[in-house]
PDB file of N, CA and C in Angstrom:
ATOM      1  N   UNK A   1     211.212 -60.843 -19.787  1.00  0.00           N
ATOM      2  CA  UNK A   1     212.398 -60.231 -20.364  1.00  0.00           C
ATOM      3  C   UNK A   1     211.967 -59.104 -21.298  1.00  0.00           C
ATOM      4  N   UNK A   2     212.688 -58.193 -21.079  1.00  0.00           N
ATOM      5  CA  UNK A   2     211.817 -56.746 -22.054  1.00  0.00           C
ATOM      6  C   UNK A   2     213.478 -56.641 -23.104  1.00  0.00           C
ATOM      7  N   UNK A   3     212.819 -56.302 -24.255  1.00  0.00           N
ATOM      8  CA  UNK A   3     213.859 -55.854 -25.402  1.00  0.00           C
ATOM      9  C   UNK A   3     214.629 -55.429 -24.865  1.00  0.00           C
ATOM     10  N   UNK A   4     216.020 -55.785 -25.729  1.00  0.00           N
ATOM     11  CA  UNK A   4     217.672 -54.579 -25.580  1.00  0.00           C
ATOM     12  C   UNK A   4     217.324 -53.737 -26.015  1.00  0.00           C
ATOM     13  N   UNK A   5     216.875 -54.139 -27.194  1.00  0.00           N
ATOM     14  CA  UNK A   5     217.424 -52.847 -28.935  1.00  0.00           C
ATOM     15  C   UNK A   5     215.987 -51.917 -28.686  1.00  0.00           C
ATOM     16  N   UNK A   6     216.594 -50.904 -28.880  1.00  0.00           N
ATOM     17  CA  UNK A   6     216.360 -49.473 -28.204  1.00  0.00           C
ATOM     18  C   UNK A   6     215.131 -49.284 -28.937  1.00  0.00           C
ATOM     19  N   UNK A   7     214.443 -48.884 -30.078  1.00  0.00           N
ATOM     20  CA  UNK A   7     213.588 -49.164 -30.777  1.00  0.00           C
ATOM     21  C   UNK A   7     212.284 -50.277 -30.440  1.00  0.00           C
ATOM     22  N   UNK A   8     213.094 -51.367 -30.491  1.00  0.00           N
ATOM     23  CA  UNK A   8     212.097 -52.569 -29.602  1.00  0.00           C
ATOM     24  C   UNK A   8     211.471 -51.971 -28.696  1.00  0.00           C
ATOM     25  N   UNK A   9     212.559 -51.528 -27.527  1.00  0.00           N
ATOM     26  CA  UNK A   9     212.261 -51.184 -25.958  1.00  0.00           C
ATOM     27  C   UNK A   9     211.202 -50.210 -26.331  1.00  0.00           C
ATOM     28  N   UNK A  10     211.501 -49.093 -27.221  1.00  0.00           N
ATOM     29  CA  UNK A  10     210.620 -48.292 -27.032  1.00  0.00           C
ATOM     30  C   UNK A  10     208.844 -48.818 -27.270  1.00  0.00           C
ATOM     31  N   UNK A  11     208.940 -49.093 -28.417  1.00  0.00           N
ATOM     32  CA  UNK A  11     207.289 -49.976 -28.996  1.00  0.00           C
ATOM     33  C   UNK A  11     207.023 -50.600 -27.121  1.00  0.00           C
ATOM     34  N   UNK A  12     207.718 -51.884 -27.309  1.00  0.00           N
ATOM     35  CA  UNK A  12     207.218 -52.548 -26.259  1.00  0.00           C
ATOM     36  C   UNK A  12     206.614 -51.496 -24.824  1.00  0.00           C
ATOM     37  N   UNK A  13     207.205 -50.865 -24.403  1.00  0.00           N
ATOM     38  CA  UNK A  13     207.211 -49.969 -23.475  1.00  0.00           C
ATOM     39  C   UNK A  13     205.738 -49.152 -23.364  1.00  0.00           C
ATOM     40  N   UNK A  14     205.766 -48.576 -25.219  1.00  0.00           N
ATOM     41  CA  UNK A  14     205.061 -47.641 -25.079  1.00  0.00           C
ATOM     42  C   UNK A  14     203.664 -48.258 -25.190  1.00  0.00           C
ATOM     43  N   UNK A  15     203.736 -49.630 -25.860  1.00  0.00           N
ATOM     44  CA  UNK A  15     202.272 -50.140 -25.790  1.00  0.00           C
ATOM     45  C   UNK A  15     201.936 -50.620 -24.291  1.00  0.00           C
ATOM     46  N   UNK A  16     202.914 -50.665 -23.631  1.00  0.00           N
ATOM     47  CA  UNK A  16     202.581 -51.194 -21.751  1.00  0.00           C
ATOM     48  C   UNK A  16     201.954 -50.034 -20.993  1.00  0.00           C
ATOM     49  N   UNK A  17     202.421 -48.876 -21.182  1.00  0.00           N
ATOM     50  CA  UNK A  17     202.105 -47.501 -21.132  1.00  0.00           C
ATOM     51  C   UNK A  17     200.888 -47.355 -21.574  1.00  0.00           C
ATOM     52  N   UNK A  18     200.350 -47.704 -22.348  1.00  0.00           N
ATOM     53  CA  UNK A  18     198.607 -47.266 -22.806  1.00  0.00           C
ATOM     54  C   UNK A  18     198.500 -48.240 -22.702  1.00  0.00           C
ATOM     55  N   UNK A  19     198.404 -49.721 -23.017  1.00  0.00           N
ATOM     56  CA  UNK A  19     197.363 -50.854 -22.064  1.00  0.00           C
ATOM     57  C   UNK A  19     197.373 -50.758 -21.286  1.00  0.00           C
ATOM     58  N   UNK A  20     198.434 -50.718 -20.362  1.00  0.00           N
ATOM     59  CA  UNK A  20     198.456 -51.435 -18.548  1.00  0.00           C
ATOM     60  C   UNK A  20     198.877 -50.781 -17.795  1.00  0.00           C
ATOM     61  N   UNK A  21     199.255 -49.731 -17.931  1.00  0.00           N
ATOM     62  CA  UNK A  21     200.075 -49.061 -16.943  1.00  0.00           C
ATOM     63  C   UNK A  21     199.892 -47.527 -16.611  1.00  0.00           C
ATOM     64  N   UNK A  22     199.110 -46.692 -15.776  1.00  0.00           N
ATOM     65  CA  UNK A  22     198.866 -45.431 -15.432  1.00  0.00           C
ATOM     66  C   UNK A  22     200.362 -44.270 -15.436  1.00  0.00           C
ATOM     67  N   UNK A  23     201.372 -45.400 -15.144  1.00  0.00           N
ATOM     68  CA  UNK A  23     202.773 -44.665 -14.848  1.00  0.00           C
ATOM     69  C   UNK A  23     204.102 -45.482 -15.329  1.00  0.00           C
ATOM     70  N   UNK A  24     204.944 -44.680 -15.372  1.00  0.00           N
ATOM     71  CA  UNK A  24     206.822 -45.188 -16.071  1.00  0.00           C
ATOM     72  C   UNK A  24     206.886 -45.784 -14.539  1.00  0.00           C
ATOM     73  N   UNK A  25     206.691 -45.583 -13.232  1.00  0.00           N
ATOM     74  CA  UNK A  25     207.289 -46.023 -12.336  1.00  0.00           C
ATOM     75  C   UNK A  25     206.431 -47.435 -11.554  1.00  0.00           C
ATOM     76  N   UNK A  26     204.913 -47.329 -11.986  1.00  0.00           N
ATOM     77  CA  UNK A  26     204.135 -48.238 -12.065  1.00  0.00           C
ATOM     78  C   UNK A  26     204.547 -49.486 -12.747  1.00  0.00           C
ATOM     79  N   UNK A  27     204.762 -49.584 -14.281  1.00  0.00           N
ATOM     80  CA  UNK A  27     205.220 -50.499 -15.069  1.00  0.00           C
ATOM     81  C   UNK A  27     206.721 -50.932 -14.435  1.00  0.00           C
ATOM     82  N   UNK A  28     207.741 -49.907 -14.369  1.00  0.00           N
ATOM     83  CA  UNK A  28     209.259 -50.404 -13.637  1.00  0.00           C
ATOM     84  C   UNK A  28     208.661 -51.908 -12.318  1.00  0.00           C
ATOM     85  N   UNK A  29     208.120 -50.816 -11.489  1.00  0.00           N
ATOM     86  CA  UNK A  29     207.521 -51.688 -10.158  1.00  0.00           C
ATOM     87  C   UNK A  29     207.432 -53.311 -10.705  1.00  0.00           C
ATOM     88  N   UNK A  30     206.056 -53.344 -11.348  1.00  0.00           N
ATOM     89  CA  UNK A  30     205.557 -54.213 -11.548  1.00  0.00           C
ATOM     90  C   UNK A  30     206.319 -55.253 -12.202  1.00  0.00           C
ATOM     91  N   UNK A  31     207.207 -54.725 -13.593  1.00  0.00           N
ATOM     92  CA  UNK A  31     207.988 -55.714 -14.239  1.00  0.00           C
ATOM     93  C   UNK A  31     209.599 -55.899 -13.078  1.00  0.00           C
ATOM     94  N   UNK A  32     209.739 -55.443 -12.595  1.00  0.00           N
ATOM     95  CA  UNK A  32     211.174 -55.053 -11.909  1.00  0.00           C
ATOM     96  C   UNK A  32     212.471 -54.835 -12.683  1.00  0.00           C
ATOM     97  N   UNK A  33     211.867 -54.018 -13.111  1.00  0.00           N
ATOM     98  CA  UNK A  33     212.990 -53.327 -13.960  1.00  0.00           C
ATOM     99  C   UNK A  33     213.130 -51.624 -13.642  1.00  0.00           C
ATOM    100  N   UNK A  34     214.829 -51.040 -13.962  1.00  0.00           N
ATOM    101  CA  UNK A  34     215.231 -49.983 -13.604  1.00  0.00           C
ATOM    102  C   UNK A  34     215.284 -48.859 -14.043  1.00  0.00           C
ATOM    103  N   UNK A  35     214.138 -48.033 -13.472  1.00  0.00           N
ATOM    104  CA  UNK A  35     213.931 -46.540 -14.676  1.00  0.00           C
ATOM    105  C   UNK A  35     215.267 -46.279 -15.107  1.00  0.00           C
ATOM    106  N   UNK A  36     215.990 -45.660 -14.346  1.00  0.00           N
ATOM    107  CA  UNK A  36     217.065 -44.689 -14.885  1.00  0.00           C
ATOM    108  C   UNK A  36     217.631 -45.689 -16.062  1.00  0.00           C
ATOM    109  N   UNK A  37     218.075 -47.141 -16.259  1.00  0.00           N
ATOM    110  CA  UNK A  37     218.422 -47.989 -17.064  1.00  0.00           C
ATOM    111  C   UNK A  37     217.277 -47.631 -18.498  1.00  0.00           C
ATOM    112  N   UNK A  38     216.335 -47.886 -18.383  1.00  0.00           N
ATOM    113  CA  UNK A  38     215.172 -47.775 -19.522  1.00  0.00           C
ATOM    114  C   UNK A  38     215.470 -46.324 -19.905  1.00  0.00           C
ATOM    115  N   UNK A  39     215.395 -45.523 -18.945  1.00  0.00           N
ATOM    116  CA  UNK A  39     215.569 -43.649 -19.775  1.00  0.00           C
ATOM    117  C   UNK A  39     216.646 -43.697 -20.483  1.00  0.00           C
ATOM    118  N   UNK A  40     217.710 -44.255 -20.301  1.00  0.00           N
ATOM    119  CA  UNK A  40     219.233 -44.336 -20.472  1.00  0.00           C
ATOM    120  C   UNK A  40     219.026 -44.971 -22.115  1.00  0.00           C
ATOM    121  N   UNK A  41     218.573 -45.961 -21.958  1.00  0.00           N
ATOM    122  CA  UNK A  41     218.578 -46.738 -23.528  1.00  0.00           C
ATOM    123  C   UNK A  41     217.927 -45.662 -23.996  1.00  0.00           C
ATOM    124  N   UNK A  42     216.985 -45.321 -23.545  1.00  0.00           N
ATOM    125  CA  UNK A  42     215.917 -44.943 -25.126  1.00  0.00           C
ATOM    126  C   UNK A  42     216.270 -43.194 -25.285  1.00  0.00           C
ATOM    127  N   UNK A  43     217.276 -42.699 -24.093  1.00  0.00           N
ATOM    128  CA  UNK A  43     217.678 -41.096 -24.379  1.00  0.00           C
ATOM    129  C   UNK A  43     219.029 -41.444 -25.733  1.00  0.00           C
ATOM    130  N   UNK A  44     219.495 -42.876 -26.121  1.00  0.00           N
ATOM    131  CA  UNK A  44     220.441 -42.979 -26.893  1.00  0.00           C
ATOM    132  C   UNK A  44     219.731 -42.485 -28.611  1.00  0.00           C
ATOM    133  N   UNK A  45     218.538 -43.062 -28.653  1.00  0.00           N
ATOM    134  CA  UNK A  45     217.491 -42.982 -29.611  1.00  0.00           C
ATOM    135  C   UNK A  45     216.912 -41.268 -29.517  1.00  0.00           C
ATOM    136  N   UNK A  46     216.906 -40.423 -28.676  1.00  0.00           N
ATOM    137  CA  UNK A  46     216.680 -38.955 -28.524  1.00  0.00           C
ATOM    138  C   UNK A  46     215.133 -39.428 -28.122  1.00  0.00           C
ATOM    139  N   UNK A  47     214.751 -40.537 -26.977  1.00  0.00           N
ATOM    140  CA  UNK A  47     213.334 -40.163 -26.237  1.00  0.00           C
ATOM    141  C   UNK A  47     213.437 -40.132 -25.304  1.00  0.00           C
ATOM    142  N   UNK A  48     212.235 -39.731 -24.626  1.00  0.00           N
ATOM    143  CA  UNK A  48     212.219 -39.276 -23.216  1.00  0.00           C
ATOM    144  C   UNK A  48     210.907 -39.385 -22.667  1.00  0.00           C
ATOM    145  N   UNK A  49     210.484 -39.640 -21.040  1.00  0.00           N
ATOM    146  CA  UNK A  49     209.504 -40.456 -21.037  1.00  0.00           C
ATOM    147  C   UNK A  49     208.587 -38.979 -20.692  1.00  0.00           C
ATOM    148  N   UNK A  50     207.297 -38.304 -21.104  1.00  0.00           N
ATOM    149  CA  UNK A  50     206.479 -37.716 -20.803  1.00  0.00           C
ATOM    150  C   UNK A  50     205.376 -38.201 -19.878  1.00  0.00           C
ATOM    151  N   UNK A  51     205.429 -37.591 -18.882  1.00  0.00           N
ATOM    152  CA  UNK A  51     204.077 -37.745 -17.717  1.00  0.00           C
ATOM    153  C   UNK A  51     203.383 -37.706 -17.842  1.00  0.00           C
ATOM    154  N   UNK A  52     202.872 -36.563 -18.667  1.00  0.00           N
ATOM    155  CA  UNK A  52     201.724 -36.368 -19.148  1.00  0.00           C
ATOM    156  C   UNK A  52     200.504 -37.122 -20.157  1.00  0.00           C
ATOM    157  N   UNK A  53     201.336 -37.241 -21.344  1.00  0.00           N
ATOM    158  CA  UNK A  53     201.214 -38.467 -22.217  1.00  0.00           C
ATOM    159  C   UNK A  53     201.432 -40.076 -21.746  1.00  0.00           C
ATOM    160  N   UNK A  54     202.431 -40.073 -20.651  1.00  0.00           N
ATOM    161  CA  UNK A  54     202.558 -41.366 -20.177  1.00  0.00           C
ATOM    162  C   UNK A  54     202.634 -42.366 -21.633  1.00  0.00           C
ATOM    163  N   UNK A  55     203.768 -41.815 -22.041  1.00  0.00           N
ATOM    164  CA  UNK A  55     204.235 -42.221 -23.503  1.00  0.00           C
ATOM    165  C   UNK A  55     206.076 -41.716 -23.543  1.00  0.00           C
ATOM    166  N   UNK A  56     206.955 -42.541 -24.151  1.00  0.00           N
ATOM    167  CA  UNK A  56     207.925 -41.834 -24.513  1.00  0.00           C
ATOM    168  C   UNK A  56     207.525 -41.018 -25.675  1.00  0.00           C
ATOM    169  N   UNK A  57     208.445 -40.242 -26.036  1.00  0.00           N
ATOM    170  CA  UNK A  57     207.715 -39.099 -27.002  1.00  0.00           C
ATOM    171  C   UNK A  57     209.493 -38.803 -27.810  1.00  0.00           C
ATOM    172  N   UNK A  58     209.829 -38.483 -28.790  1.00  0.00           N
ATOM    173  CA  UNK A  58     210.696 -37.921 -29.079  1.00  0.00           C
ATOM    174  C   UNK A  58     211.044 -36.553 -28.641  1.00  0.00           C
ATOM    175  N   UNK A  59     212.550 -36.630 -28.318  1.00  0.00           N
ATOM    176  CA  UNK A  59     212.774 -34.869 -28.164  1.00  0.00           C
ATOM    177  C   UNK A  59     213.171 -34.080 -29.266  1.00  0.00           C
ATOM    178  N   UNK A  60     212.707 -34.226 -30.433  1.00  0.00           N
ATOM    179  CA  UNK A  60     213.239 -33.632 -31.625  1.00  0.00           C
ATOM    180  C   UNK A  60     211.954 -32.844 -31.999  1.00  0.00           C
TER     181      UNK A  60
END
């Protein structure tokens, strides 16, 4: 079960993202859970997931 609260989601996420996970669509896969749902929460908070960084990142 991965966090509601948007904040949570993000931490949790972003530490899965640098331990375990090469990709946002890698981690979705694996846990079975729904990108566009995860972008959705955490664009409420103003983040957004970077490819590059393979990190959410703020858009501010």
């Amino acid at each position: 079960m991965i966090p509601q609260d948007p904040a949570m989601l993000l931490s949790f996420l972003n530490l899965k993202l640098r331990d375990y996970y090469a990709s946002l669509d890698q981690l979705c896969d694996d846990l079975d859970i729904d990108r566009a749902e995860i972008e959705g929460k955490l664009s409420i908070i103003d983040y957004h997931y970077d490819k590059e960084k393979n990190q959410f990142v703020s858009e501010n």
